[in-house]
PDB file of N, CA and C in Angstrom:
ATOM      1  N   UNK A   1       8.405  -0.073   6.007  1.00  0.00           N
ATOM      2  CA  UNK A   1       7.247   0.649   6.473  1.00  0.00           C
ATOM      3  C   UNK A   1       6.018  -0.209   6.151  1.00  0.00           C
ATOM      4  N   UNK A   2       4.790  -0.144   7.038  1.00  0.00           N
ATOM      5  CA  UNK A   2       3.766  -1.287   6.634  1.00  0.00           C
ATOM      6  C   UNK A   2       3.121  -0.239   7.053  1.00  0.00           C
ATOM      7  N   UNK A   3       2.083  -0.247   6.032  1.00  0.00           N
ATOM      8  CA  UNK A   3       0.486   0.670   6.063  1.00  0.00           C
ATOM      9  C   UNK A   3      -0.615  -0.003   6.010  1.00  0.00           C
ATOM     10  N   UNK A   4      -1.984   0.306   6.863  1.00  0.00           N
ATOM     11  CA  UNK A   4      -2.860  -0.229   6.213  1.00  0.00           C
ATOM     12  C   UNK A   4      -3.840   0.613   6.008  1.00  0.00           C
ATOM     13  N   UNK A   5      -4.218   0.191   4.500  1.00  0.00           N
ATOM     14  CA  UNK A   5      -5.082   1.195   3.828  1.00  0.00           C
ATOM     15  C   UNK A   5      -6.659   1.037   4.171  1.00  0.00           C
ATOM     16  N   UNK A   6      -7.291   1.909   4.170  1.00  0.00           N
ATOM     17  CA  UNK A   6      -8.441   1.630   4.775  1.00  0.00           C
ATOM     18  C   UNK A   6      -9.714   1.895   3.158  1.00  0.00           C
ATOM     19  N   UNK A   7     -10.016   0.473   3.221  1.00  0.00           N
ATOM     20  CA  UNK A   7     -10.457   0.072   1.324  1.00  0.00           C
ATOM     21  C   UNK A   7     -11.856  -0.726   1.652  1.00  0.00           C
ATOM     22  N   UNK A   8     -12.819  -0.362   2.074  1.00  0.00           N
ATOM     23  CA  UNK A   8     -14.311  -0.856   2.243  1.00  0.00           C
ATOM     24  C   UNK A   8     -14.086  -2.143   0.803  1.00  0.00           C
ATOM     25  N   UNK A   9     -14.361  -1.546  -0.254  1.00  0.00           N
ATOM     26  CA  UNK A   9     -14.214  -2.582  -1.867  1.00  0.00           C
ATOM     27  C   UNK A   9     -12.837  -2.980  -2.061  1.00  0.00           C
ATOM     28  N   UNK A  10     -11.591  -2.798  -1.263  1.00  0.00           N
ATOM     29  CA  UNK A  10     -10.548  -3.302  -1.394  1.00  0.00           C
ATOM     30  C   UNK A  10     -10.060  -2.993  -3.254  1.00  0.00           C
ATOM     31  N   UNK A  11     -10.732  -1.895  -3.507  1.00  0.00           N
ATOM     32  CA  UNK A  11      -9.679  -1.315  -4.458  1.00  0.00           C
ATOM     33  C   UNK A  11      -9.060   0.079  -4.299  1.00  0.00           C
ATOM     34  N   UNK A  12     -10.103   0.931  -3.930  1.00  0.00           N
ATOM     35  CA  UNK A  12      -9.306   1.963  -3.808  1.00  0.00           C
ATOM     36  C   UNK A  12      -9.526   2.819  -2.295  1.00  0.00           C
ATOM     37  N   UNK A  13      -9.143   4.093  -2.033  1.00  0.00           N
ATOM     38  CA  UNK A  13      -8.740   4.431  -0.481  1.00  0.00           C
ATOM     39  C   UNK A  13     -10.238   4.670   0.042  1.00  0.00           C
ATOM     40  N   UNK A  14     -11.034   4.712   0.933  1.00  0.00           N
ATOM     41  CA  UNK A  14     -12.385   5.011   1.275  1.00  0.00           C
ATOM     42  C   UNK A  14     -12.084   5.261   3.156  1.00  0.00           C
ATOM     43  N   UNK A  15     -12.967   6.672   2.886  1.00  0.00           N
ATOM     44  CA  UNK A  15     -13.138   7.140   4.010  1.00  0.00           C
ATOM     45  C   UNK A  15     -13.278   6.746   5.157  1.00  0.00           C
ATOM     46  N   UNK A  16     -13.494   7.878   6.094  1.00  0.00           N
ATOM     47  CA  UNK A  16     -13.794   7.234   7.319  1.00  0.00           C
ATOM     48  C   UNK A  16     -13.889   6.333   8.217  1.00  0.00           C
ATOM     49  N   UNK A  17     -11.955   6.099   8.702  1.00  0.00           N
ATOM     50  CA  UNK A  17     -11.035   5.229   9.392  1.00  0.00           C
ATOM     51  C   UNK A  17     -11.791   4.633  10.598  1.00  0.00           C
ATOM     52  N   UNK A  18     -12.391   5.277  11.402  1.00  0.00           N
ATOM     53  CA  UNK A  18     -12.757   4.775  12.467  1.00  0.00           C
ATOM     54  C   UNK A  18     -13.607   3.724  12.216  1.00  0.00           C
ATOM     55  N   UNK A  19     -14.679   3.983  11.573  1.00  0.00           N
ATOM     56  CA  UNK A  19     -16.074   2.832  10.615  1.00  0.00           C
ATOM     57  C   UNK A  19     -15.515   1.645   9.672  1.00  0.00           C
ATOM     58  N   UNK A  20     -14.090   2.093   9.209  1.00  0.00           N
ATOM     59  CA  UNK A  20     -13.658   0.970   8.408  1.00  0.00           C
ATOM     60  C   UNK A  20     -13.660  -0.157   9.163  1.00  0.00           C
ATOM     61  N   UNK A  21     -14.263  -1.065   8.229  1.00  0.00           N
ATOM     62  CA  UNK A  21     -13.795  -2.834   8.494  1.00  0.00           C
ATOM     63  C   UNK A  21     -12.648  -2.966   7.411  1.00  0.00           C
ATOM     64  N   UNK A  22     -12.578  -3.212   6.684  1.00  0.00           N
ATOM     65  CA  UNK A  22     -12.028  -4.012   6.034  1.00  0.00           C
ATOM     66  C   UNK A  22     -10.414  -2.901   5.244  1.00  0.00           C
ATOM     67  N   UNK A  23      -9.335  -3.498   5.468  1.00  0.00           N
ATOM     68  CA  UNK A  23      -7.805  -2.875   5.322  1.00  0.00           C
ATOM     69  C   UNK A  23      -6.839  -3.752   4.099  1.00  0.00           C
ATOM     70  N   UNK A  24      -6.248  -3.044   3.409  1.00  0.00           N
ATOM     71  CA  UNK A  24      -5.228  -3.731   2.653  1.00  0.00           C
ATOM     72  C   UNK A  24      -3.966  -3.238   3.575  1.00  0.00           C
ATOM     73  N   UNK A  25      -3.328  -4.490   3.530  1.00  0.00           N
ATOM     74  CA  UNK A  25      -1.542  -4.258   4.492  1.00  0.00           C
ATOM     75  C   UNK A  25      -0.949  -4.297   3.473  1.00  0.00           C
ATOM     76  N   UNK A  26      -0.170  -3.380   3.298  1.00  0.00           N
ATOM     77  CA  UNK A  26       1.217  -3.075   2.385  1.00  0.00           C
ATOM     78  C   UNK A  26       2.223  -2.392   2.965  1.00  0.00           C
ATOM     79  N   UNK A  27       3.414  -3.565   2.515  1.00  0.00           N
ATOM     80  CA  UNK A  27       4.473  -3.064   2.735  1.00  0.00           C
ATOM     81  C   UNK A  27       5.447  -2.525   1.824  1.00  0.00           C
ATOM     82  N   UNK A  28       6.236  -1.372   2.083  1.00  0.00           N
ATOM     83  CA  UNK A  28       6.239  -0.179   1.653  1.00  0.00           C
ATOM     84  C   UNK A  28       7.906   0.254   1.359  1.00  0.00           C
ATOM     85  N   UNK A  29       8.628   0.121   0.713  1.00  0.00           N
ATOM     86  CA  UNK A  29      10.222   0.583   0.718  1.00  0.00           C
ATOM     87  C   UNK A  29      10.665   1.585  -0.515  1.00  0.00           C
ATOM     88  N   UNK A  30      11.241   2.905   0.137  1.00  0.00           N
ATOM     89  CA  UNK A  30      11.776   3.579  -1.118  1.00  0.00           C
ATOM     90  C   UNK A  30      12.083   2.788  -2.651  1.00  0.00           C
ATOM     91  N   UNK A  31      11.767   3.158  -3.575  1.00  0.00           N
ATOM     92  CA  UNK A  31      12.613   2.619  -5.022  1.00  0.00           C
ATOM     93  C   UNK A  31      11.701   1.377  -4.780  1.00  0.00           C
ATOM     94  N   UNK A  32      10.814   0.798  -4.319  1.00  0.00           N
ATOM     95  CA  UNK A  32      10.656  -0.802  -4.716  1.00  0.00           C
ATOM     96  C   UNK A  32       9.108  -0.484  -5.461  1.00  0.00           C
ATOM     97  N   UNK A  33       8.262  -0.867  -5.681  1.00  0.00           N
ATOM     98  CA  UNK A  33       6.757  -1.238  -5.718  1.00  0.00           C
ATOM     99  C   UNK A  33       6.365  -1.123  -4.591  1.00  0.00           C
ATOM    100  N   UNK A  34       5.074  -0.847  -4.316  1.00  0.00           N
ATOM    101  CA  UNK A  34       4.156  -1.538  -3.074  1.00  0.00           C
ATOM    102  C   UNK A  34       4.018  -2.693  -2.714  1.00  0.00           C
ATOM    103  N   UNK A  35       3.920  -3.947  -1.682  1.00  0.00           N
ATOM    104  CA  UNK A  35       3.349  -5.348  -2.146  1.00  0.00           C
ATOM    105  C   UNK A  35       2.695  -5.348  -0.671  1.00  0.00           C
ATOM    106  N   UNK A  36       1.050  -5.655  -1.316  1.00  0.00           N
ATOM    107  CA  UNK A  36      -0.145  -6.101  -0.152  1.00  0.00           C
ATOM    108  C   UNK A  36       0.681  -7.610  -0.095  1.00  0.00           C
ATOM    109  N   UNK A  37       0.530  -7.538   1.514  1.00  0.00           N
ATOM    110  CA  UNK A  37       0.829  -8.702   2.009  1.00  0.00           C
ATOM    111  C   UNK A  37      -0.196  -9.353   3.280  1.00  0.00           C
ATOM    112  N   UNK A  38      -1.328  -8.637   3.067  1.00  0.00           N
ATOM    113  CA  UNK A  38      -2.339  -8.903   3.848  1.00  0.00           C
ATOM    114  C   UNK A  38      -3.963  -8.126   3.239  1.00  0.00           C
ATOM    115  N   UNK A  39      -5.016  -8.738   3.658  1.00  0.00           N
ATOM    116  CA  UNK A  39      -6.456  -8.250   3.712  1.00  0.00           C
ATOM    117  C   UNK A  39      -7.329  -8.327   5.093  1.00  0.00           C
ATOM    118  N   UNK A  40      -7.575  -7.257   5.434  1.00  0.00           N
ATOM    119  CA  UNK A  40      -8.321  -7.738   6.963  1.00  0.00           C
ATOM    120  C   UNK A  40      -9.874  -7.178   6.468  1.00  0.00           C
ATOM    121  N   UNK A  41     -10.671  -8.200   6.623  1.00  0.00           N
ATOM    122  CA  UNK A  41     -12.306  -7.626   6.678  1.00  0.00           C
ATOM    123  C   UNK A  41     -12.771  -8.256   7.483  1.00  0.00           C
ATOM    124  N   UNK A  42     -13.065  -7.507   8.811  1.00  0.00           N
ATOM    125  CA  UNK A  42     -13.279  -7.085   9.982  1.00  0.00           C
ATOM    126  C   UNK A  42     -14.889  -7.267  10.423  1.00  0.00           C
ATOM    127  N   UNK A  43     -15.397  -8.427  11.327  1.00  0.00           N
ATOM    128  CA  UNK A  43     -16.804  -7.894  11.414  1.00  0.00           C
ATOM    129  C   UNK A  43     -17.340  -6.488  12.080  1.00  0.00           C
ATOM    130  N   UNK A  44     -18.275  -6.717  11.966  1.00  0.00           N
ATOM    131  CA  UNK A  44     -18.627  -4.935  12.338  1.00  0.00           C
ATOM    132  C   UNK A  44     -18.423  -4.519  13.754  1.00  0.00           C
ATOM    133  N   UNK A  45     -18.303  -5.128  14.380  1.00  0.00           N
ATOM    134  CA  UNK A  45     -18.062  -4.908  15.901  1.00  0.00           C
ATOM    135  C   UNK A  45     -16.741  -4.857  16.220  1.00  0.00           C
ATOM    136  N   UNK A  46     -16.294  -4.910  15.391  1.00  0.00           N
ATOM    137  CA  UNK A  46     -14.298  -4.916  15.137  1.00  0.00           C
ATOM    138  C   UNK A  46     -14.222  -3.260  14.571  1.00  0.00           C
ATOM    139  N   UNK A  47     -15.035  -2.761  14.020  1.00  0.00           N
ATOM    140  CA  UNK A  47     -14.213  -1.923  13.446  1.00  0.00           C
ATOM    141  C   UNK A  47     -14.130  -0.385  14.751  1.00  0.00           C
ATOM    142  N   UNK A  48     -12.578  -0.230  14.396  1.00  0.00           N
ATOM    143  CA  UNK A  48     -11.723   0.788  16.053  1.00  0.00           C
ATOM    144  C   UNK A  48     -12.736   1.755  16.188  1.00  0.00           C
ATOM    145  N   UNK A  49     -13.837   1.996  15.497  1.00  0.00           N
ATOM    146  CA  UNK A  49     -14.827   2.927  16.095  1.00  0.00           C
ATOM    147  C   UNK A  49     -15.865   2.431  17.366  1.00  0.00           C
ATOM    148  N   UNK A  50     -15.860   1.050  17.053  1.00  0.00           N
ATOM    149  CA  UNK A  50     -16.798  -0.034  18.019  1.00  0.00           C
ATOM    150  C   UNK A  50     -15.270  -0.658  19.129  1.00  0.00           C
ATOM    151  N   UNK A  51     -14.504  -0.847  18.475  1.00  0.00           N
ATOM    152  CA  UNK A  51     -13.539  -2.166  19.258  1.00  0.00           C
ATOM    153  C   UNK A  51     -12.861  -0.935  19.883  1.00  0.00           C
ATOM    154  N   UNK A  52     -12.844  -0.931  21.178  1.00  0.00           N
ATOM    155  CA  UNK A  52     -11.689   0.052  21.930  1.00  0.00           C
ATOM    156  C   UNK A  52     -10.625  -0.634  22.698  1.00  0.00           C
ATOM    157  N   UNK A  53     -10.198  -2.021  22.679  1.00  0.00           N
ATOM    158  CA  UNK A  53      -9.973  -3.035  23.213  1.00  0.00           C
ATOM    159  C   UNK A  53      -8.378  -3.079  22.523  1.00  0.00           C
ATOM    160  N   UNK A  54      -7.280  -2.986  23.086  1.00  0.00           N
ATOM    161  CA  UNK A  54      -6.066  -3.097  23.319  1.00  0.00           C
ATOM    162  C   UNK A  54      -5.658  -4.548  22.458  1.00  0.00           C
ATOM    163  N   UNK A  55      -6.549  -5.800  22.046  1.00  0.00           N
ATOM    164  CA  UNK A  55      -6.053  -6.308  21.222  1.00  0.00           C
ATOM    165  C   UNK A  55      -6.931  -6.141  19.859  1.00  0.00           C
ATOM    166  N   UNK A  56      -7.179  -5.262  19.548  1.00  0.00           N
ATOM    167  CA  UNK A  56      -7.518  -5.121  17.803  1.00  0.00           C
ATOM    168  C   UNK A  56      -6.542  -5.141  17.263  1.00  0.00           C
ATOM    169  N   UNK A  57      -7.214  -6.383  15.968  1.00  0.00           N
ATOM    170  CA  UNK A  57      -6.405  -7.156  14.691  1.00  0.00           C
ATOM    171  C   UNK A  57      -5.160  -5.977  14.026  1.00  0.00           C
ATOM    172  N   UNK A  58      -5.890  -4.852  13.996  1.00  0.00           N
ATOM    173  CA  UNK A  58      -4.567  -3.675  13.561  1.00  0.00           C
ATOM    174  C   UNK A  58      -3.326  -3.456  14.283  1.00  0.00           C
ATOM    175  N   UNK A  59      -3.645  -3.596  15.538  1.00  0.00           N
ATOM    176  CA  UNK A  59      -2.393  -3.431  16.648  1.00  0.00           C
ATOM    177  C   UNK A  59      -1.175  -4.987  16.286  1.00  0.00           C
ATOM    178  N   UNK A  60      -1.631  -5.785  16.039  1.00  0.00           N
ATOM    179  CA  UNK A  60      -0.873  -7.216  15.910  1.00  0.00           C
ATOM    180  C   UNK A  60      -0.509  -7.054  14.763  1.00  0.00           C
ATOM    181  N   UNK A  61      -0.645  -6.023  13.649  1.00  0.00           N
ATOM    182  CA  UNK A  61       0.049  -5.829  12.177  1.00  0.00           C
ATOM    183  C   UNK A  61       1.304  -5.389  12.477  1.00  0.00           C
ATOM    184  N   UNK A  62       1.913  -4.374  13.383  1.00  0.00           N
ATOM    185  CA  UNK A  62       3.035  -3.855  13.325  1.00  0.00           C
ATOM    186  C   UNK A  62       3.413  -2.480  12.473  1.00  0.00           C
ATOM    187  N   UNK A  63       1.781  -1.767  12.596  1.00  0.00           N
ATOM    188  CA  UNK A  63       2.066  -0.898  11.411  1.00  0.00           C
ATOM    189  C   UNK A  63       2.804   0.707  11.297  1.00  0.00           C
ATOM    190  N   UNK A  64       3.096   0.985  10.665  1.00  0.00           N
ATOM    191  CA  UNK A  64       3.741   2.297  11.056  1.00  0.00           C
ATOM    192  C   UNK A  64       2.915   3.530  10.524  1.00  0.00           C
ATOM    193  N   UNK A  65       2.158   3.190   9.323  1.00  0.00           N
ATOM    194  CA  UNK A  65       0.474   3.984   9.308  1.00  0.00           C
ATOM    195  C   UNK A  65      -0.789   3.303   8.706  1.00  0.00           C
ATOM    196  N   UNK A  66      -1.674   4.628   8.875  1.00  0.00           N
ATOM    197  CA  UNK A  66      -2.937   4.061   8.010  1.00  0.00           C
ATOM    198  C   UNK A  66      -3.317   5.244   7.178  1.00  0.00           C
ATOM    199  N   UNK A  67      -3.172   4.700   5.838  1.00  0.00           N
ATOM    200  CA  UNK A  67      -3.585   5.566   4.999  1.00  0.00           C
ATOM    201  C   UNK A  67      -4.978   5.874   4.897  1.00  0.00           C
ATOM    202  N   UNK A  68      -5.857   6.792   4.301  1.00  0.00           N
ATOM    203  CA  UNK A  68      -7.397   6.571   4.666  1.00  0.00           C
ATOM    204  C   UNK A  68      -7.698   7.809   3.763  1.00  0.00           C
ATOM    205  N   UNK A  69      -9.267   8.088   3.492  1.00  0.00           N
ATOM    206  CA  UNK A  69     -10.031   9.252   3.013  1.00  0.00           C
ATOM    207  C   UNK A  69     -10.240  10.105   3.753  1.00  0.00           C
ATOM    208  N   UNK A  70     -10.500   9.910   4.886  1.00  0.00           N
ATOM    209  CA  UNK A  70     -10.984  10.677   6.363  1.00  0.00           C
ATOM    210  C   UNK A  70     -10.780  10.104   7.673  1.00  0.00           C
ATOM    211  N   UNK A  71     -10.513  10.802   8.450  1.00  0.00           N
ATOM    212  CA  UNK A  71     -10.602  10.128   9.963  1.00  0.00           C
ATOM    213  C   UNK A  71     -10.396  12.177  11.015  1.00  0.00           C
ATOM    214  N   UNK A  72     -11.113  11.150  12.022  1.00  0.00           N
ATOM    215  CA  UNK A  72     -11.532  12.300  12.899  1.00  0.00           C
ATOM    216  C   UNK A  72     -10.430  12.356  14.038  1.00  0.00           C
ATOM    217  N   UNK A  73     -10.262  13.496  14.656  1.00  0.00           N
ATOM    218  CA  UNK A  73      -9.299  13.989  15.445  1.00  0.00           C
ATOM    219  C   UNK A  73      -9.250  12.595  16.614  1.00  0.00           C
ATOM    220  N   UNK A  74     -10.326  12.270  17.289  1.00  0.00           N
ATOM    221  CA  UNK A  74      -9.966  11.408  18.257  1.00  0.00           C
ATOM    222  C   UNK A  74      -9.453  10.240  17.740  1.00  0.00           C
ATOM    223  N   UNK A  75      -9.654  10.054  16.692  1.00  0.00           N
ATOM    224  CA  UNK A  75      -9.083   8.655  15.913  1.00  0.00           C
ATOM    225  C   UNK A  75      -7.830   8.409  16.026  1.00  0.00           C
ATOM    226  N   UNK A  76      -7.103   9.922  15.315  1.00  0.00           N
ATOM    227  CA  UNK A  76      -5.622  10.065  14.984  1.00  0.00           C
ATOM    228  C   UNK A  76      -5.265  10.217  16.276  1.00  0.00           C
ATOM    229  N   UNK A  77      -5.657  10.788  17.622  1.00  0.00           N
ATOM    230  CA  UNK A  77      -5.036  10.650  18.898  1.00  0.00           C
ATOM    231  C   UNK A  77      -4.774   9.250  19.066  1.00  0.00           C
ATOM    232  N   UNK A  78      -5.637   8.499  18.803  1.00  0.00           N
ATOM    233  CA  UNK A  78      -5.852   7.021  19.442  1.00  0.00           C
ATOM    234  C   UNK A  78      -4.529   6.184  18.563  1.00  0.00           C
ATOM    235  N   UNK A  79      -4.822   6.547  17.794  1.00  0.00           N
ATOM    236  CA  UNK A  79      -3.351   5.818  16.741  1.00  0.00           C
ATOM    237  C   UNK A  79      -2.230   6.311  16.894  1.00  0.00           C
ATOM    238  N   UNK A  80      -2.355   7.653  16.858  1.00  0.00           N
ATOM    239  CA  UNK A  80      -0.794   8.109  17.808  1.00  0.00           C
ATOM    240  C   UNK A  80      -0.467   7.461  18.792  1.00  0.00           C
ATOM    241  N   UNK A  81      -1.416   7.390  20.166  1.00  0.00           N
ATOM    242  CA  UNK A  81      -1.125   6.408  20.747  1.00  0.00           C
ATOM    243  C   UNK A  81      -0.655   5.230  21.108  1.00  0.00           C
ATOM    244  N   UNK A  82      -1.163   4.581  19.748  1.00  0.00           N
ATOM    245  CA  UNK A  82      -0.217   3.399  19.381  1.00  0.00           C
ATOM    246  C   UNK A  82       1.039   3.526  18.834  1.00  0.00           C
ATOM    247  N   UNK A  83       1.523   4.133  18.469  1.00  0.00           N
ATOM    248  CA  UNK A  83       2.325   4.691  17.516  1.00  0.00           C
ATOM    249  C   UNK A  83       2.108   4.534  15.902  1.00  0.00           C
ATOM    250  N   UNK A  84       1.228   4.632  15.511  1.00  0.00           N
ATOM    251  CA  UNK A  84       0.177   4.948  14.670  1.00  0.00           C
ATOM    252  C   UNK A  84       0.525   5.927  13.634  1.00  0.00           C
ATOM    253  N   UNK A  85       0.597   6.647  12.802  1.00  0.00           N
ATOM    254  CA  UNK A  85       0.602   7.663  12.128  1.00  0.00           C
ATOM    255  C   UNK A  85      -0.486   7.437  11.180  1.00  0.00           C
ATOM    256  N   UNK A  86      -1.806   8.663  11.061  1.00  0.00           N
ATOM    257  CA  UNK A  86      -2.873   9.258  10.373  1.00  0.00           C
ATOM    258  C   UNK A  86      -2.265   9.547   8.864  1.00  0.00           C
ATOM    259  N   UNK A  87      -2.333   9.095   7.820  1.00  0.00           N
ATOM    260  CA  UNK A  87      -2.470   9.952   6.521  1.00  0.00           C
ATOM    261  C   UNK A  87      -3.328   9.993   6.155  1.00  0.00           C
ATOM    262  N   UNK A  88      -4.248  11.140   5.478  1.00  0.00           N
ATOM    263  CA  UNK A  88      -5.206  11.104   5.381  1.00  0.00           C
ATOM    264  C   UNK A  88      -5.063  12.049   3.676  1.00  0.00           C
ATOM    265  N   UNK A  89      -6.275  11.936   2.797  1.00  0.00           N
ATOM    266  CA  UNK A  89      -5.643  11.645   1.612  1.00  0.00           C
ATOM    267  C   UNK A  89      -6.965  12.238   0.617  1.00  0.00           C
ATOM    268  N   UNK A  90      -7.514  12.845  -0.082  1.00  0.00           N
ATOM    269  CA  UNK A  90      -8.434  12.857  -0.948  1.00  0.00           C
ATOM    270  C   UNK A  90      -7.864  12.237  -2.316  1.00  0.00           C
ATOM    271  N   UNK A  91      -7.060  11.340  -2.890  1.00  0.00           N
ATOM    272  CA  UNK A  91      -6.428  10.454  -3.666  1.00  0.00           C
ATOM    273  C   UNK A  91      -7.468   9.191  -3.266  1.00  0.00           C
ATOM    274  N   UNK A  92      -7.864   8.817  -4.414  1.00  0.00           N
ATOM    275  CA  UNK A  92      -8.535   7.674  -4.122  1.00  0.00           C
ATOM    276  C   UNK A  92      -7.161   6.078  -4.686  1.00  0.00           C
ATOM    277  N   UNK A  93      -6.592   6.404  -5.371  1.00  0.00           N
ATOM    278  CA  UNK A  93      -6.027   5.459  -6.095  1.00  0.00           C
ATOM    279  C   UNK A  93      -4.618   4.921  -5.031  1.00  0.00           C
ATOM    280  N   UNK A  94      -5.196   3.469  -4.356  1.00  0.00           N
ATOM    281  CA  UNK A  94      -4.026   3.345  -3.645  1.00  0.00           C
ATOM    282  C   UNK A  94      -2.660   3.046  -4.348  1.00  0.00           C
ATOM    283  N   UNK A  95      -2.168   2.574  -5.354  1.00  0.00           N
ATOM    284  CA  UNK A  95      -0.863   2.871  -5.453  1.00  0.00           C
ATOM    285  C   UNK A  95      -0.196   4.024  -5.894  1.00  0.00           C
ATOM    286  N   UNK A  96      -1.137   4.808  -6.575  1.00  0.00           N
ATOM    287  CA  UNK A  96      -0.530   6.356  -6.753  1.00  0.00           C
ATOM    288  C   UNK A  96      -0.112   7.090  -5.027  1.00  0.00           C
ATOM    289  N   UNK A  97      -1.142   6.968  -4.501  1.00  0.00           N
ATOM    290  CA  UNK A  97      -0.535   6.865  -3.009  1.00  0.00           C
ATOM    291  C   UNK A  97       0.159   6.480  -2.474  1.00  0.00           C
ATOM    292  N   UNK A  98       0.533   4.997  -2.732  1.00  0.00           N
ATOM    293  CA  UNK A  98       1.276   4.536  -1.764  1.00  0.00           C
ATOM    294  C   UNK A  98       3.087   4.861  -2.224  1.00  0.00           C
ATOM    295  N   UNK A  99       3.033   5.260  -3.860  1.00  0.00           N
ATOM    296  CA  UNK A  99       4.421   5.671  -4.246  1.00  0.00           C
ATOM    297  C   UNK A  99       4.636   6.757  -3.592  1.00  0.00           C
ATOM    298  N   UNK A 100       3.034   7.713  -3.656  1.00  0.00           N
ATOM    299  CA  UNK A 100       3.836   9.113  -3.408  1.00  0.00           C
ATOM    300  C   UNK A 100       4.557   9.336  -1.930  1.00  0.00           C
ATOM    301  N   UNK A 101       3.943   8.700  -1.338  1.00  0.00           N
ATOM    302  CA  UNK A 101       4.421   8.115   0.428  1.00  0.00           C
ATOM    303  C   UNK A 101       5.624   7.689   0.139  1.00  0.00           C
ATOM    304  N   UNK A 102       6.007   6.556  -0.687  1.00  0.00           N
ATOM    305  CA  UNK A 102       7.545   5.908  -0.791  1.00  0.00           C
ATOM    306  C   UNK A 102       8.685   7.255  -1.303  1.00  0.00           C
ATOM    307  N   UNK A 103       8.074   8.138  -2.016  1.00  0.00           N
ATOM    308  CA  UNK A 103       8.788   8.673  -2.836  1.00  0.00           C
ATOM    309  C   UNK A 103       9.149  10.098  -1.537  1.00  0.00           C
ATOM    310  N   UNK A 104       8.301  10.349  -0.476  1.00  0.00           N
ATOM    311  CA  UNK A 104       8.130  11.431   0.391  1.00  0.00           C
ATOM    312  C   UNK A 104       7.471  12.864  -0.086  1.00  0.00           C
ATOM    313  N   UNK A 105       6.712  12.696  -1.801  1.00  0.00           N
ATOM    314  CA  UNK A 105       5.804  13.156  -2.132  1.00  0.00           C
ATOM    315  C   UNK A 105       4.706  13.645  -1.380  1.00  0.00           C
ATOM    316  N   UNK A 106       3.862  14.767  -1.472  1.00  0.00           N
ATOM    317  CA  UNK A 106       3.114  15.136  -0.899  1.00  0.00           C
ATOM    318  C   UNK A 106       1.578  14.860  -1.580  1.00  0.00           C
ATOM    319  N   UNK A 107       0.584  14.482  -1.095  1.00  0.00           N
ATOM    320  CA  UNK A 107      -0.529  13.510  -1.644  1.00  0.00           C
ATOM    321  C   UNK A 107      -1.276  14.542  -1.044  1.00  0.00           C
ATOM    322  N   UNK A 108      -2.502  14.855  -1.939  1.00  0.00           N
ATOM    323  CA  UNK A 108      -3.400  15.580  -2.023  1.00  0.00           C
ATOM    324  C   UNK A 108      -4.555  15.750  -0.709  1.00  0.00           C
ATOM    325  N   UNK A 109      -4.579  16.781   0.007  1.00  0.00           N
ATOM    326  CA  UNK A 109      -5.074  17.343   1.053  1.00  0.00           C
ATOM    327  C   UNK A 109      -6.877  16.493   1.321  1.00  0.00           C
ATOM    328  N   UNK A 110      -7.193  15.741   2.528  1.00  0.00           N
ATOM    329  CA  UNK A 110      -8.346  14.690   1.856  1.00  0.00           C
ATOM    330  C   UNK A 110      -9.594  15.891   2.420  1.00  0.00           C
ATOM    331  N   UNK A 111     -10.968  15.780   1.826  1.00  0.00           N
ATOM    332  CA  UNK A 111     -11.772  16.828   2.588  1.00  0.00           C
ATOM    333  C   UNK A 111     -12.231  16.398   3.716  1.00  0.00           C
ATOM    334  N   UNK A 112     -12.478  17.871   4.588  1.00  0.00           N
ATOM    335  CA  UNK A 112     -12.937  17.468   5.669  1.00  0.00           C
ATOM    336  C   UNK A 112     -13.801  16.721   6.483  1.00  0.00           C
ATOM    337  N   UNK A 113     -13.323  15.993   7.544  1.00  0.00           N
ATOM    338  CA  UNK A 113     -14.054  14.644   8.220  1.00  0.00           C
ATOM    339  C   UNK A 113     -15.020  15.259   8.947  1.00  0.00           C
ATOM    340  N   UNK A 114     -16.579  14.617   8.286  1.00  0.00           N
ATOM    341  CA  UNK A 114     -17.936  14.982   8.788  1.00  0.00           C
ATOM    342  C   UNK A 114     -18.082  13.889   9.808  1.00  0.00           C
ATOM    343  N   UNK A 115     -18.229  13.808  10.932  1.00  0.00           N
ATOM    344  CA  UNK A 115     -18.732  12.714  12.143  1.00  0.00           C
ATOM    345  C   UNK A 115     -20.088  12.475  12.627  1.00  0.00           C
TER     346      UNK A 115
END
């Protein structure tokens, strides 16, 4: 499974997916650790709230989600689309997250996305 987390300071999870630039890629297997195997920081005209364009850098990851603080309904359509899957998370701490995902744990409900 490969996620990318949506991490403005690239430490921990930060809101609002669509505005994000900048992603940690981790890949993801029951029983193992997490291991980032990528960093994308994105100029601003890249980020999927601006870029609507069929080759954004996220689509060429191969990912199967994006973890995040917030993201808005048309977002998660648009990533469904891709085949995409939305988690969305009020957990700020990405590897407590990213186990509870490995583990099929349920991760704390994120608050609601203001647009």
């Amino acid at each position: 499974m490969r996620i990318a987390v949506t991490s403005q300071n690239f430490k921990t999870i930060t809101g609002h997916a669509g505005k994000s630039r900048r992603f940690l890629i981790y890949e993801l297997e029951p029983g193992r650790e997490p291991v980032e195997i990528e960093r994308l920081d994105l100029p601003k005209d890249r980020s999927l709230h601006d870029d609507h364009g069929p080759d954004h850098p996220l689509y060429q990851r191969q990912l199967t989600a994006i973890l995040t603080g917030s993201a808005g309904e048309p977002f998660v359509q648009r990533m469904n689309r891709e085949g995409i899957e939305v988690i969305t998370t009020s957990e700020t701490d990405i590897a407590a997250a990213l186990r509870a995902i490995a583990s099929d744990e349920a991760l704390p409900p994120a608050a609601p996305h203001e647009h």
